[in-house]
N, C-alpha and C. Protein backbone atom coordinates (compact mmCIF):
# COMPACT_ATOMS: atom_id res chain seq x y z
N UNK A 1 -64.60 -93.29 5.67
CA UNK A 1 -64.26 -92.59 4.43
C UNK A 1 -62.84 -92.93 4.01
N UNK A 2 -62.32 -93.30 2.68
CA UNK A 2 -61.36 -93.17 2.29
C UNK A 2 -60.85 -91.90 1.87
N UNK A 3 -59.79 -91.44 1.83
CA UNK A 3 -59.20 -89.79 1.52
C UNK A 3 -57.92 -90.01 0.86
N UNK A 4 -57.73 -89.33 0.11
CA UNK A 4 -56.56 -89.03 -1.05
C UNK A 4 -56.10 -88.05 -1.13
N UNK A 5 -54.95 -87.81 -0.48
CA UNK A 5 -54.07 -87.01 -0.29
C UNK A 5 -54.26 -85.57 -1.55
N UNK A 6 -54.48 -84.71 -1.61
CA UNK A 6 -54.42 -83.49 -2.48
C UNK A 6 -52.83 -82.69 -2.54
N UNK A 7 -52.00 -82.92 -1.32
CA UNK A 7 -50.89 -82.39 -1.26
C UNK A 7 -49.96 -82.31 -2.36
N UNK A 8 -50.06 -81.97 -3.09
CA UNK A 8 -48.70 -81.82 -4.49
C UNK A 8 -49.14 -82.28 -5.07
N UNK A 9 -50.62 -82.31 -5.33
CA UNK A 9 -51.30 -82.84 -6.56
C UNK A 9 -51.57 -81.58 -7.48
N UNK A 10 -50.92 -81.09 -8.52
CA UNK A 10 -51.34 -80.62 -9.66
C UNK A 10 -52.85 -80.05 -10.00
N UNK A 11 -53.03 -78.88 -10.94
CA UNK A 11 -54.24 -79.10 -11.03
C UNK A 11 -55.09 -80.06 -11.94
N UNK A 12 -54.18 -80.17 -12.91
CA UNK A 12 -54.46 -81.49 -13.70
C UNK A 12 -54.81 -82.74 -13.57
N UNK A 13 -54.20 -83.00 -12.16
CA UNK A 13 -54.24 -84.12 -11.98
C UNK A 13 -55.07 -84.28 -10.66
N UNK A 14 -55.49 -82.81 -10.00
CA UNK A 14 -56.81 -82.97 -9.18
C UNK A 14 -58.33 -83.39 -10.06
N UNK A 15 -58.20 -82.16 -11.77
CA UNK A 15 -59.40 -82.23 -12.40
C UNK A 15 -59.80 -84.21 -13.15
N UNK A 16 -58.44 -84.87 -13.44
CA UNK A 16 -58.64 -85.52 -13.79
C UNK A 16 -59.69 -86.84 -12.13
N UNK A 17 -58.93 -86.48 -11.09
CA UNK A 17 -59.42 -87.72 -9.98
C UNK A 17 -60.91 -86.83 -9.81
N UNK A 18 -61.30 -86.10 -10.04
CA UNK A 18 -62.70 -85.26 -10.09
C UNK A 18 -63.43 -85.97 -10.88
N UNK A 19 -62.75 -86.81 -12.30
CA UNK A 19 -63.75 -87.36 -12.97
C UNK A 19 -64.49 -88.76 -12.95
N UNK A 20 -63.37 -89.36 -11.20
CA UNK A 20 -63.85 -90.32 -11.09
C UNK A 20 -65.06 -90.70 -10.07
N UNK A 21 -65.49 -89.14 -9.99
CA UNK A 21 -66.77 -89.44 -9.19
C UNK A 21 -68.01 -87.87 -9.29
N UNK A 22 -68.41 -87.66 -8.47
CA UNK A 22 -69.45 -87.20 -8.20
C UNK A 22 -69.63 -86.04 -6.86
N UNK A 23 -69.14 -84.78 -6.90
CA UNK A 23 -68.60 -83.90 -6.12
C UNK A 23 -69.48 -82.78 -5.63
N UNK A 24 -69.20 -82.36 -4.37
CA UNK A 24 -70.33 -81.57 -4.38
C UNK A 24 -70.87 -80.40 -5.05
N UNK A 25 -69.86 -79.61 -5.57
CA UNK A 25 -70.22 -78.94 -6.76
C UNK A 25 -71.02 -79.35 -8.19
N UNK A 26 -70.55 -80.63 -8.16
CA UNK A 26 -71.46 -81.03 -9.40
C UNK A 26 -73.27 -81.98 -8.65
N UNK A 27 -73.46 -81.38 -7.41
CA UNK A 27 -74.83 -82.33 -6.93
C UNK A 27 -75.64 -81.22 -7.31
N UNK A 28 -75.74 -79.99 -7.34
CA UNK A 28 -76.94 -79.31 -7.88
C UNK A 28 -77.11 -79.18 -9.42
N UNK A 29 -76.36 -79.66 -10.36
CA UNK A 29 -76.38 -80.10 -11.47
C UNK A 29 -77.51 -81.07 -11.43
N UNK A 30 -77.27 -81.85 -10.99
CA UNK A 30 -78.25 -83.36 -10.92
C UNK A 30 -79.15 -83.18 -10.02
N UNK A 31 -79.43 -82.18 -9.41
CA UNK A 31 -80.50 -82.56 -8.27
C UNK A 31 -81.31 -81.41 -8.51
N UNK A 32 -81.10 -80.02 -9.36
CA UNK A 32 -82.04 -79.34 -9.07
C UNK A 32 -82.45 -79.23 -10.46
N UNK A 33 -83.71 -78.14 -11.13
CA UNK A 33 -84.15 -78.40 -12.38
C UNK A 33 -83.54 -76.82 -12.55
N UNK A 34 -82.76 -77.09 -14.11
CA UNK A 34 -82.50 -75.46 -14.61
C UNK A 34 -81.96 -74.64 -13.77
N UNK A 35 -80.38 -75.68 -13.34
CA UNK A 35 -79.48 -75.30 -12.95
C UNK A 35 -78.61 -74.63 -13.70
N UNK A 36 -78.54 -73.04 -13.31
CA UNK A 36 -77.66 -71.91 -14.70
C UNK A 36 -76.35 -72.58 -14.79
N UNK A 37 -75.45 -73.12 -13.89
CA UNK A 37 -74.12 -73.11 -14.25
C UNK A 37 -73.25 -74.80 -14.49
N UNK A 38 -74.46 -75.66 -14.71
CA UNK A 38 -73.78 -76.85 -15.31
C UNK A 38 -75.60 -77.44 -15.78
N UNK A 39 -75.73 -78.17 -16.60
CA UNK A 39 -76.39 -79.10 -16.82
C UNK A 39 -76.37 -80.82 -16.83
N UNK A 40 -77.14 -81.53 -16.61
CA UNK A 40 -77.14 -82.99 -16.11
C UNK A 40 -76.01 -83.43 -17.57
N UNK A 41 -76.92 -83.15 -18.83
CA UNK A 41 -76.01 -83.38 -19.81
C UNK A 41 -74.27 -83.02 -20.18
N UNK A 42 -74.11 -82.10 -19.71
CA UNK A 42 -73.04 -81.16 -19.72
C UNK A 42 -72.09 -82.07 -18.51
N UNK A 43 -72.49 -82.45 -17.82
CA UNK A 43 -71.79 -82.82 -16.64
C UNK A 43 -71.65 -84.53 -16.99
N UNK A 44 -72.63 -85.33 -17.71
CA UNK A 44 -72.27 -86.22 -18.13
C UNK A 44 -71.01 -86.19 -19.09
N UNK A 45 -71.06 -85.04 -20.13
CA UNK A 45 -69.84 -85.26 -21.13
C UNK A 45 -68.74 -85.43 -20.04
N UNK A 46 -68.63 -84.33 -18.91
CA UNK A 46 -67.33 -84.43 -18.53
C UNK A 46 -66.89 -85.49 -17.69
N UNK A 47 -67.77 -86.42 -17.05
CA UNK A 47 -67.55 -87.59 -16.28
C UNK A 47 -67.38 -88.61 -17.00
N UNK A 48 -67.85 -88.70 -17.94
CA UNK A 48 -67.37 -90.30 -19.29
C UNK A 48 -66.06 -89.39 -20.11
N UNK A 49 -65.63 -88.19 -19.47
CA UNK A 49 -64.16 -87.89 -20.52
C UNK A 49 -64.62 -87.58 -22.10
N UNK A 50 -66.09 -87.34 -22.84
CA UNK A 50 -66.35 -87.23 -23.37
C UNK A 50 -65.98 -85.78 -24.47
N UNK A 51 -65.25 -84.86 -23.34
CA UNK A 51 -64.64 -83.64 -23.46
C UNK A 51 -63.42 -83.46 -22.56
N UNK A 52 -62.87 -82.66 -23.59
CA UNK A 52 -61.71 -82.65 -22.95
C UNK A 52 -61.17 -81.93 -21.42
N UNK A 53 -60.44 -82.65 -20.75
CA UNK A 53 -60.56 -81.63 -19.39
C UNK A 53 -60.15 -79.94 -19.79
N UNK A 54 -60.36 -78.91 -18.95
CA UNK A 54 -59.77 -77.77 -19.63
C UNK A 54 -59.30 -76.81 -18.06
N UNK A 55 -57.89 -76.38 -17.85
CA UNK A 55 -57.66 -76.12 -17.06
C UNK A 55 -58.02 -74.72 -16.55
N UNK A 56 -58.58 -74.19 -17.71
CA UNK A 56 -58.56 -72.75 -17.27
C UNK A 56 -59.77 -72.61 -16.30
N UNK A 57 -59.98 -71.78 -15.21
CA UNK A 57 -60.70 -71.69 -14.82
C UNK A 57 -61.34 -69.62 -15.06
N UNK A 58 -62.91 -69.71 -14.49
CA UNK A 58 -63.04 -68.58 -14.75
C UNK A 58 -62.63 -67.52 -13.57
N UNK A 59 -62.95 -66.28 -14.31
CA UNK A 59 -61.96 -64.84 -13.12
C UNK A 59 -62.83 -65.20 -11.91
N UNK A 60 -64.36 -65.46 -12.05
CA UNK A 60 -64.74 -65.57 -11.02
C UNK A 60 -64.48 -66.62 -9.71
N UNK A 61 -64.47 -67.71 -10.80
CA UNK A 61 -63.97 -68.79 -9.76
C UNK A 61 -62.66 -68.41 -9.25
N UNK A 62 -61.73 -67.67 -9.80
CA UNK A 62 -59.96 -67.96 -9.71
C UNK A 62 -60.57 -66.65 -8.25
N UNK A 63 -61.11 -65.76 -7.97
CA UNK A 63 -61.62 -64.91 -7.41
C UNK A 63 -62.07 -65.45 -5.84
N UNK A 64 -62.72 -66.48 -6.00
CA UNK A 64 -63.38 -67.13 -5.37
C UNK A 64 -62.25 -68.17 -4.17
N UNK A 65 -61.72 -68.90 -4.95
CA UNK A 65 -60.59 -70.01 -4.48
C UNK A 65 -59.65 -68.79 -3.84
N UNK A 66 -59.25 -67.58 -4.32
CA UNK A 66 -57.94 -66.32 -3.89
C UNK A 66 -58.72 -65.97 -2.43
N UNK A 67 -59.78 -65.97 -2.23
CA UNK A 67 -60.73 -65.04 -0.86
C UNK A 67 -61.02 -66.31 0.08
N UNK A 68 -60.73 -67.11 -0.85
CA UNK A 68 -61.82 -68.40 0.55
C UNK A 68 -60.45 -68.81 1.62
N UNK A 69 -59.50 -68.24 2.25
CA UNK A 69 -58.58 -68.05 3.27
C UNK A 69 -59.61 -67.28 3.94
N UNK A 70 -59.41 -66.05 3.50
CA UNK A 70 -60.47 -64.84 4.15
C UNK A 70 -61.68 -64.71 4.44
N UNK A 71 -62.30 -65.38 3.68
CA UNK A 71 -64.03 -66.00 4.20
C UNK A 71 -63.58 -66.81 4.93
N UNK A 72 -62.70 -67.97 5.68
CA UNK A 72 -63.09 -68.79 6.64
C UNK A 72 -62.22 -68.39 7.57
N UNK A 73 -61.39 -67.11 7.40
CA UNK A 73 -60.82 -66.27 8.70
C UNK A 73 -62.22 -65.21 8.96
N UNK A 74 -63.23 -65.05 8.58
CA UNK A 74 -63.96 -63.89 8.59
C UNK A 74 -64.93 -65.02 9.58
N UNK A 75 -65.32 -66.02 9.31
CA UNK A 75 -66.20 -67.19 9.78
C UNK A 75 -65.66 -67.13 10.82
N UNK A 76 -64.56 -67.55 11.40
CA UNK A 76 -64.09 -67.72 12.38
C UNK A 76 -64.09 -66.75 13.67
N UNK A 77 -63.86 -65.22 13.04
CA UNK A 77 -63.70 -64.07 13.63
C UNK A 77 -65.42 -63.86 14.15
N UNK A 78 -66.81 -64.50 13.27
CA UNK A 78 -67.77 -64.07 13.20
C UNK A 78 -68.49 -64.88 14.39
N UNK A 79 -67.55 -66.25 14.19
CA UNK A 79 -68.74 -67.42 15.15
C UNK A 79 -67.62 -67.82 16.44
N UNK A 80 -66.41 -67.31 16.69
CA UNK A 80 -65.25 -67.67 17.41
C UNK A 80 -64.85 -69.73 17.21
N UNK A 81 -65.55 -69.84 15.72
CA UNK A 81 -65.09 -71.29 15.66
C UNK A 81 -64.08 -71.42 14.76
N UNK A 82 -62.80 -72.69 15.05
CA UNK A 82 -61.84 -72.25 14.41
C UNK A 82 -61.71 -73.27 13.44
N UNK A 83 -60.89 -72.85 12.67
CA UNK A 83 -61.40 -74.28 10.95
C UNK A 83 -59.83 -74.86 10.57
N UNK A 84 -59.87 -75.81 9.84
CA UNK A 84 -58.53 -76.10 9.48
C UNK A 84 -58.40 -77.05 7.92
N UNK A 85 -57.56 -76.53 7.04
CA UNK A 85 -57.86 -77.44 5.57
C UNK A 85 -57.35 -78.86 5.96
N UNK A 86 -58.11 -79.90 5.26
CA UNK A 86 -58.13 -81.06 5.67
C UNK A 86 -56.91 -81.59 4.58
N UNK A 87 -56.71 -81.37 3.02
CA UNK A 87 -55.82 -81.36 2.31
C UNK A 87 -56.01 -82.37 1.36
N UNK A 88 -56.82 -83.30 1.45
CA UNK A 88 -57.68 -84.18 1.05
C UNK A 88 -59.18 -84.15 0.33
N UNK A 89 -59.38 -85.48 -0.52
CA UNK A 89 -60.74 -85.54 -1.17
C UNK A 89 -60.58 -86.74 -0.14
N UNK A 90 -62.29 -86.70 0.08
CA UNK A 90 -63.02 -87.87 0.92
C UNK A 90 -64.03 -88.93 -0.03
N UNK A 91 -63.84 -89.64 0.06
CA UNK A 91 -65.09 -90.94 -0.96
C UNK A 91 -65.77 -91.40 0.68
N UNK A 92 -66.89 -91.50 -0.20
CA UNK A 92 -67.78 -92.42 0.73
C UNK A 92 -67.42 -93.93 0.34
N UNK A 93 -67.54 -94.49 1.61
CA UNK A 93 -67.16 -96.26 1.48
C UNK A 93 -68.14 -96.88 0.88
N UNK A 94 -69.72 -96.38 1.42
CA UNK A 94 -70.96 -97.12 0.46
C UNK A 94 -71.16 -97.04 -0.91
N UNK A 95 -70.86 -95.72 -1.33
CA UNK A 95 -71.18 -94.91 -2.18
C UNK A 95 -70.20 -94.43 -2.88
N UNK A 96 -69.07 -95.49 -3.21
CA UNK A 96 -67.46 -94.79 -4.22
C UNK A 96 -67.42 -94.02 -4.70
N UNK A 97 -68.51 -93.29 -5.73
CA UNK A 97 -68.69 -92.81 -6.73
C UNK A 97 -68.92 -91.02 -6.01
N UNK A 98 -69.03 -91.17 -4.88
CA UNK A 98 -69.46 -90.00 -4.48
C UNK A 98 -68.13 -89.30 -3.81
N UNK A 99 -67.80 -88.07 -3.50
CA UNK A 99 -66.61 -87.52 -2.63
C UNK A 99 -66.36 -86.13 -2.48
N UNK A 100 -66.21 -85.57 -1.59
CA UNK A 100 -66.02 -84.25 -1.40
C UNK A 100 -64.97 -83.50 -0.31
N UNK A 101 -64.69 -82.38 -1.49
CA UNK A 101 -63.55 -81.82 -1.55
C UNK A 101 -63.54 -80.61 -0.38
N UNK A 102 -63.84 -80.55 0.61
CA UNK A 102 -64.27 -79.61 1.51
C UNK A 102 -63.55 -78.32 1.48
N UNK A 103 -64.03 -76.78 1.88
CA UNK A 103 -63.49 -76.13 1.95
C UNK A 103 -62.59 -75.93 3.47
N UNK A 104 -63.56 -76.53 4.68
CA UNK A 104 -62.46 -76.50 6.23
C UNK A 104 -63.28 -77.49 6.62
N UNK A 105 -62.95 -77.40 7.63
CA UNK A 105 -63.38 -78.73 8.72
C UNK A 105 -63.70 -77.86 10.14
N UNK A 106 -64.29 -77.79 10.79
CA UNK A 106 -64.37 -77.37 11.98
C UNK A 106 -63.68 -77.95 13.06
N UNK A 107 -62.80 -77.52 13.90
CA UNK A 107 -61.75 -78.28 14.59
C UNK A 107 -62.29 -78.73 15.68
N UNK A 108 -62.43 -79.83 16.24
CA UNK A 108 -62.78 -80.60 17.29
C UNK A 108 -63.94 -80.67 17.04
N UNK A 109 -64.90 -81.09 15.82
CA UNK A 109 -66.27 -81.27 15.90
C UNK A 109 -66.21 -82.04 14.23
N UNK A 110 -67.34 -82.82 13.67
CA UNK A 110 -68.16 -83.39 12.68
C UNK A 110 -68.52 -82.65 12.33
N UNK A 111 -68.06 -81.64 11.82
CA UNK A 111 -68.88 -80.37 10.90
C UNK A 111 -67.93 -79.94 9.69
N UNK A 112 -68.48 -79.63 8.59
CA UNK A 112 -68.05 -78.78 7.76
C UNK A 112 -68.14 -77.35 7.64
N UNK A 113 -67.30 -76.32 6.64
CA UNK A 113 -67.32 -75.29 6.41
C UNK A 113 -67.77 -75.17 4.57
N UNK A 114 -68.47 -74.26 4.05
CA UNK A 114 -68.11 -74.14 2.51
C UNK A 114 -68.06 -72.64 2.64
N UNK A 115 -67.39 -71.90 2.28
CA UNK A 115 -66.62 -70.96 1.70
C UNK A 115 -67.12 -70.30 0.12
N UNK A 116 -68.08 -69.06 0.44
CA UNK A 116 -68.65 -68.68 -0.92
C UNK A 116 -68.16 -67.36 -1.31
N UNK A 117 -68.20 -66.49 -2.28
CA UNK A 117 -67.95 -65.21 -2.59
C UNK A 117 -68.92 -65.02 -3.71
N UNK A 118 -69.43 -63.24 -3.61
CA UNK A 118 -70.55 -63.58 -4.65
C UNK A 118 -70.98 -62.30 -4.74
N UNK A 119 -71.74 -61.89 -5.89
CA UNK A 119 -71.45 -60.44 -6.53
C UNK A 119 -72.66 -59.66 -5.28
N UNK A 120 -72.63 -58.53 -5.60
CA UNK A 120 -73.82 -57.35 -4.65
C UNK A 120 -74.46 -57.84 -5.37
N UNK A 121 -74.72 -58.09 -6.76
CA UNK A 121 -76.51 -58.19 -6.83
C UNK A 121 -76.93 -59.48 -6.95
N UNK A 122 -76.53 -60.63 -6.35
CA UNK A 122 -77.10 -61.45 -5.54
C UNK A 122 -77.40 -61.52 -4.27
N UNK A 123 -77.09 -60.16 -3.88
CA UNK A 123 -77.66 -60.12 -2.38
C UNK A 123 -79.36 -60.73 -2.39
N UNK A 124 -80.17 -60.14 -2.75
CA UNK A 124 -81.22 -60.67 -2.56
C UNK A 124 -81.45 -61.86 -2.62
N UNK A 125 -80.62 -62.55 -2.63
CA UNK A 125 -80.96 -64.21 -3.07
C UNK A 125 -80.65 -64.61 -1.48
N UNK A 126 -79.97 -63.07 -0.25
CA UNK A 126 -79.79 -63.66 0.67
C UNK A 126 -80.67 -63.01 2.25
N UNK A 127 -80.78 -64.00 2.93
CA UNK A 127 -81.47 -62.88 3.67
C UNK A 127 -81.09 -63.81 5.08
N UNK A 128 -81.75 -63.64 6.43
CA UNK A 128 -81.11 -64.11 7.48
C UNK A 128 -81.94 -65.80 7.58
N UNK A 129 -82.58 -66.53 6.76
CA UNK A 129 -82.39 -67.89 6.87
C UNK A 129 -82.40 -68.83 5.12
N UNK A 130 -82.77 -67.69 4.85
CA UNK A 130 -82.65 -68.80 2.58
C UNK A 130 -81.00 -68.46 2.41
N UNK A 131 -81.00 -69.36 1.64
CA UNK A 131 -79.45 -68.79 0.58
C UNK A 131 -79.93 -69.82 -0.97
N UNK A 132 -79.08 -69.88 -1.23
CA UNK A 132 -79.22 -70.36 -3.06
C UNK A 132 -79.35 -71.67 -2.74
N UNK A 133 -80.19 -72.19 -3.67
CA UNK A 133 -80.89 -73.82 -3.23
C UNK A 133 -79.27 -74.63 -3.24
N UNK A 134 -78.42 -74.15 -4.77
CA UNK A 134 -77.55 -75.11 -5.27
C UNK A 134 -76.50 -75.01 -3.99
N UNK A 135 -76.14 -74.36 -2.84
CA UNK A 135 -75.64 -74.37 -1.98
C UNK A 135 -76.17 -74.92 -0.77
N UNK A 136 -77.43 -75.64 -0.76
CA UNK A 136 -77.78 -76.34 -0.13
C UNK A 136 -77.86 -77.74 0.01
N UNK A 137 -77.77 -78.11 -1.34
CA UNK A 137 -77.35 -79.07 -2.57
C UNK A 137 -76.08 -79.66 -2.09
N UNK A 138 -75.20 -78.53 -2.44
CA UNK A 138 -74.07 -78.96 -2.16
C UNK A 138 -73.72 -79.58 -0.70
N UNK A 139 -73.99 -78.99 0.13
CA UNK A 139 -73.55 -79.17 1.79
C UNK A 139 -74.31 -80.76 2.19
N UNK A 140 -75.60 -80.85 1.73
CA UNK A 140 -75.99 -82.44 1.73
C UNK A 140 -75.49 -83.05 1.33
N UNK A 141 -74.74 -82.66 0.00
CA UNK A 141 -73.91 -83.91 -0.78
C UNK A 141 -72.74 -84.21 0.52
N UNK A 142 -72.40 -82.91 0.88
CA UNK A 142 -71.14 -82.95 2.02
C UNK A 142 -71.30 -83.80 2.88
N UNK A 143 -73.20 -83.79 3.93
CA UNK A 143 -72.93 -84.48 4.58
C UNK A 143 -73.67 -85.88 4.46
N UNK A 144 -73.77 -86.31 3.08
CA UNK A 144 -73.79 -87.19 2.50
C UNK A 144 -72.70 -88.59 2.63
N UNK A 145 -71.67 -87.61 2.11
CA UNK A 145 -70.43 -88.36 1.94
C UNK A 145 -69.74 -88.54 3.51
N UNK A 146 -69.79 -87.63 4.03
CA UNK A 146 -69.29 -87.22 5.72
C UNK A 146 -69.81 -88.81 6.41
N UNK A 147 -71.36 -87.83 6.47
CA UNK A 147 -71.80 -89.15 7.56
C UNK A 147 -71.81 -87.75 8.64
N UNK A 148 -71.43 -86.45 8.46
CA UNK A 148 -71.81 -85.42 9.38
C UNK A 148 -72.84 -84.99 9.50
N UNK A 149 -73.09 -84.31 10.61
CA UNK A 149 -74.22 -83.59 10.94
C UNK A 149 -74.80 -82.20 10.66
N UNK A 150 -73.93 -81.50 10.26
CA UNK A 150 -73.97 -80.08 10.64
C UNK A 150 -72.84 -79.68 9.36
N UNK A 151 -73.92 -78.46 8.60
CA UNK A 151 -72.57 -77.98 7.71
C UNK A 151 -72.50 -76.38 7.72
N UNK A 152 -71.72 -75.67 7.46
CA UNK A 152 -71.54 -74.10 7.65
C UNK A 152 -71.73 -73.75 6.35
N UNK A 153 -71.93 -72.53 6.44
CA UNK A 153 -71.90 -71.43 4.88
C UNK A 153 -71.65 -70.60 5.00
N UNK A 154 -70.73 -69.75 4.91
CA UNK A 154 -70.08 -68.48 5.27
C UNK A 154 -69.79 -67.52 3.40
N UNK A 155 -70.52 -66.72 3.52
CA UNK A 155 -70.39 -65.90 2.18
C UNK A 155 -69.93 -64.57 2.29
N UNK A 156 -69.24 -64.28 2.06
CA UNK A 156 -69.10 -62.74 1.50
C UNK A 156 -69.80 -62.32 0.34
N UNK A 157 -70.42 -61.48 0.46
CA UNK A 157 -71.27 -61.07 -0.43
C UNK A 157 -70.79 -59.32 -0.86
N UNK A 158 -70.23 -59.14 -2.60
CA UNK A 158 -70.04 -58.15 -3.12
C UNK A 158 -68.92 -57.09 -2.39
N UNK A 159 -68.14 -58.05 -1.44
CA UNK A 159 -67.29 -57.20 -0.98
C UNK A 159 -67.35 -55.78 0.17
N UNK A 160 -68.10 -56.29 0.80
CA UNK A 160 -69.76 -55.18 1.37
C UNK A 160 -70.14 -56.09 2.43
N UNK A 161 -70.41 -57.12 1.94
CA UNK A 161 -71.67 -58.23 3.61
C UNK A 161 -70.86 -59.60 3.85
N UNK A 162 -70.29 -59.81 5.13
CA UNK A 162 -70.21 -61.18 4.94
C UNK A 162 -71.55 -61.36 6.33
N UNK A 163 -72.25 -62.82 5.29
CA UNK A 163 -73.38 -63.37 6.13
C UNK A 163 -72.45 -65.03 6.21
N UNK A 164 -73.36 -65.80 7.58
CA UNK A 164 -73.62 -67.16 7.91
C UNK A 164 -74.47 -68.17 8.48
N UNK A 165 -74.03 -69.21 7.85
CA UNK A 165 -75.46 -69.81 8.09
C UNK A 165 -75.14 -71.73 8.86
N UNK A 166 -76.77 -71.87 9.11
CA UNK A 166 -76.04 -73.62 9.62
C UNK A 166 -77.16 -74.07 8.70
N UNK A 167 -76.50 -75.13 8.19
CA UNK A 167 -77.31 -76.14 7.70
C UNK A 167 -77.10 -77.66 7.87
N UNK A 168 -78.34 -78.05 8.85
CA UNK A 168 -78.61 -79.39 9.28
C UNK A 168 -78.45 -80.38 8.39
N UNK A 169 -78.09 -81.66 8.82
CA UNK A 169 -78.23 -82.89 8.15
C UNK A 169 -79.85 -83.40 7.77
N UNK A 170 -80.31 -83.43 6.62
CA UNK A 170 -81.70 -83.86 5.98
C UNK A 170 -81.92 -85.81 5.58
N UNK A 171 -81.80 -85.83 6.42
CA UNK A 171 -82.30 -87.65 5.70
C UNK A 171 -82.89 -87.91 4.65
N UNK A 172 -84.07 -87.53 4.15
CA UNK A 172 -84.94 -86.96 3.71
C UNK A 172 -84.51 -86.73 2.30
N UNK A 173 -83.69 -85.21 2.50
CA UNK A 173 -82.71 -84.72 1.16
C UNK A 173 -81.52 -86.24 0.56
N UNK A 174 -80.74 -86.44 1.86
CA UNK A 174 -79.91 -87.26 1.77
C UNK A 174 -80.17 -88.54 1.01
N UNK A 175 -80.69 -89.18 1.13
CA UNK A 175 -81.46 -89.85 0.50
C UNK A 175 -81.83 -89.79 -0.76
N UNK A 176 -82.69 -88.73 -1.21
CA UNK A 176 -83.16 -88.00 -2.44
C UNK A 176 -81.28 -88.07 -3.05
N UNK A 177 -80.94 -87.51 -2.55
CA UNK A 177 -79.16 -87.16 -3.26
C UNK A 177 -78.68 -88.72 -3.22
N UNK A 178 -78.79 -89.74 -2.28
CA UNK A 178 -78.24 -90.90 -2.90
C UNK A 178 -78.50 -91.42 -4.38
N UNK A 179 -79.88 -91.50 -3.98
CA UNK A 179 -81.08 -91.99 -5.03
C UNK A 179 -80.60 -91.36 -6.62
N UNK A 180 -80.31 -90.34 -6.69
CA UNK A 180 -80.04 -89.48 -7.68
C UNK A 180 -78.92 -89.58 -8.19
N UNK A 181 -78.25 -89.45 -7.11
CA UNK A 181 -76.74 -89.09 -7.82
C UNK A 181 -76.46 -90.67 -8.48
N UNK A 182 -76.83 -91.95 -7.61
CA UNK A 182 -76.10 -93.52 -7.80
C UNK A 182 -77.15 -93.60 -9.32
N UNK A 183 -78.30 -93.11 -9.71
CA UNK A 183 -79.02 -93.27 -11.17
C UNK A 183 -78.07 -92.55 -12.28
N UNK A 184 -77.66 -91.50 -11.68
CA UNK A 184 -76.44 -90.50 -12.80
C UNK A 184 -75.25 -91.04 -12.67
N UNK A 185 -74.93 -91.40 -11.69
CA UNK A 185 -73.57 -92.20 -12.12
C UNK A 185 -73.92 -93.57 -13.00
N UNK A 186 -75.01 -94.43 -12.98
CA UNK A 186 -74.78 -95.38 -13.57
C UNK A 186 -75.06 -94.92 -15.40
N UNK A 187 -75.55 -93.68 -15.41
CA UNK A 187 -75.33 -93.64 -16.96
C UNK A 187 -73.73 -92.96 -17.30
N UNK A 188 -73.02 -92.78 -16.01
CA UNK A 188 -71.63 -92.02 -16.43
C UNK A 188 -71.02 -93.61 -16.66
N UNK A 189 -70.62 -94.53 -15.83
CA UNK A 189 -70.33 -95.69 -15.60
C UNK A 189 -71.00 -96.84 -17.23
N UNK A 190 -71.97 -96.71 -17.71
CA UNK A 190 -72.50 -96.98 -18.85
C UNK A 190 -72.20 -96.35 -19.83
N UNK A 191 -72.05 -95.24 -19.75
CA UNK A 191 -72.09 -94.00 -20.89
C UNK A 191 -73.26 -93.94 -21.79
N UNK A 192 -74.11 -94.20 -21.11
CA UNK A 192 -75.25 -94.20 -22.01
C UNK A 192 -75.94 -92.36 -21.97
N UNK A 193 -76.26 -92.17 -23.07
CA UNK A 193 -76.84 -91.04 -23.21
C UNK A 193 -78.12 -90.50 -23.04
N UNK A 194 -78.72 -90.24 -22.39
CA UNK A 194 -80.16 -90.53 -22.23
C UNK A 194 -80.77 -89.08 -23.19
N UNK A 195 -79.35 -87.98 -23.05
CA UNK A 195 -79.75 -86.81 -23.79
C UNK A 195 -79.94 -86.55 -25.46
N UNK A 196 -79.32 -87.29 -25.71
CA UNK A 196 -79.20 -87.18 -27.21
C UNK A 196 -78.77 -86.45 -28.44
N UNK A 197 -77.46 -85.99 -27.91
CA UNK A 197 -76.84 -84.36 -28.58
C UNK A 197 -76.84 -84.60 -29.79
């Protein structure tokens, strides 16, 4: 993997190196159908620069990024495994276009952490082995790009539950997410529109 330093990088100038690839937040965009919080189209404008970057982020997210110290001190306290920020974006060497921004690293092991927060009434979306597809999405893209085995999910849920979870490396999925994501990048890389606004 190549990695690029994040240390005193701006947020501006994190959102802009975001647009030169394909992140795990943006893989359930492209991989699942009637995804509520980005669309394939929507996510094309912003990878061809087609729109303008915009720094603001929402309360929820700004909510989210403020707790995820505390979700992966709560992880830690929960599984006695200890995590550490890596400080860095990772690219895959095969796959340039792809890279992810991890929330920890698990210390002395090939594993990731992602770090969620999320209202009480998505509890039901959780129970002791499902969680939300697009977070499953994501962690393949993780160990996509990794080349790891093993990824974590640690949520706080509504301020009330923190749950966790493991999720295995899928070949299978992995694959499916190459396949996918390297067809959507080549219309970002083209700019071709396949949508037709």
């Amino acid at each position: 993997m190549k990695k690029i330093s994040t240390v005193g990088m701006t947020r501006m100038e994190w959102l802009k190196q975001r647009r030169n690839g394909i992140g795990g937040s943006d893989a359930a965009a492209i991989m699942l159908d009637n995804y509520k919080y980005q669309t394939p189209y929507g996510l094309w404008l912003d990878k061809t620069g087609a729109v303008p970057i915009s720094e603001t982020s929402s309360l929820q997210c700004r909510v989210g990024t403020y707790l995820e110290p505390f979700v992966a001190e709560l992880f830690t306290e929960a599984t006695g495994l200890k995590v550490r920020r890596l400080n860095a974006m990772l690219w895959n060497d095969i796959y340039p276009f792809m890279f992810a921004d991890i929330d920890r690293r698990i210390e002395g092991r090939e594993e990731g952490l992602e770090c969620k927060t999320t209202s009480a009434f998505n509890q039901k979306c959780f129970d002791d082995e499902v969680y939300l597809p697009h977070y499953y999405a994501q962690m393949q893209h993780y160990m996509a790009v990794t080349g790891w085995k093993k990824w974590h999910l640690a949520v706080l849920i509504g301020n009330h539950k923190f749950i966790h979870y493991v999720c295995e490396r899928d070949e299978k999925d992995i694959a499916e997410i190459f396949r996918k994501e390297s067809e959507f990048w080549d219309l970002v890389r083209t700019r071709t529109n396949i949508w037709k606004d």
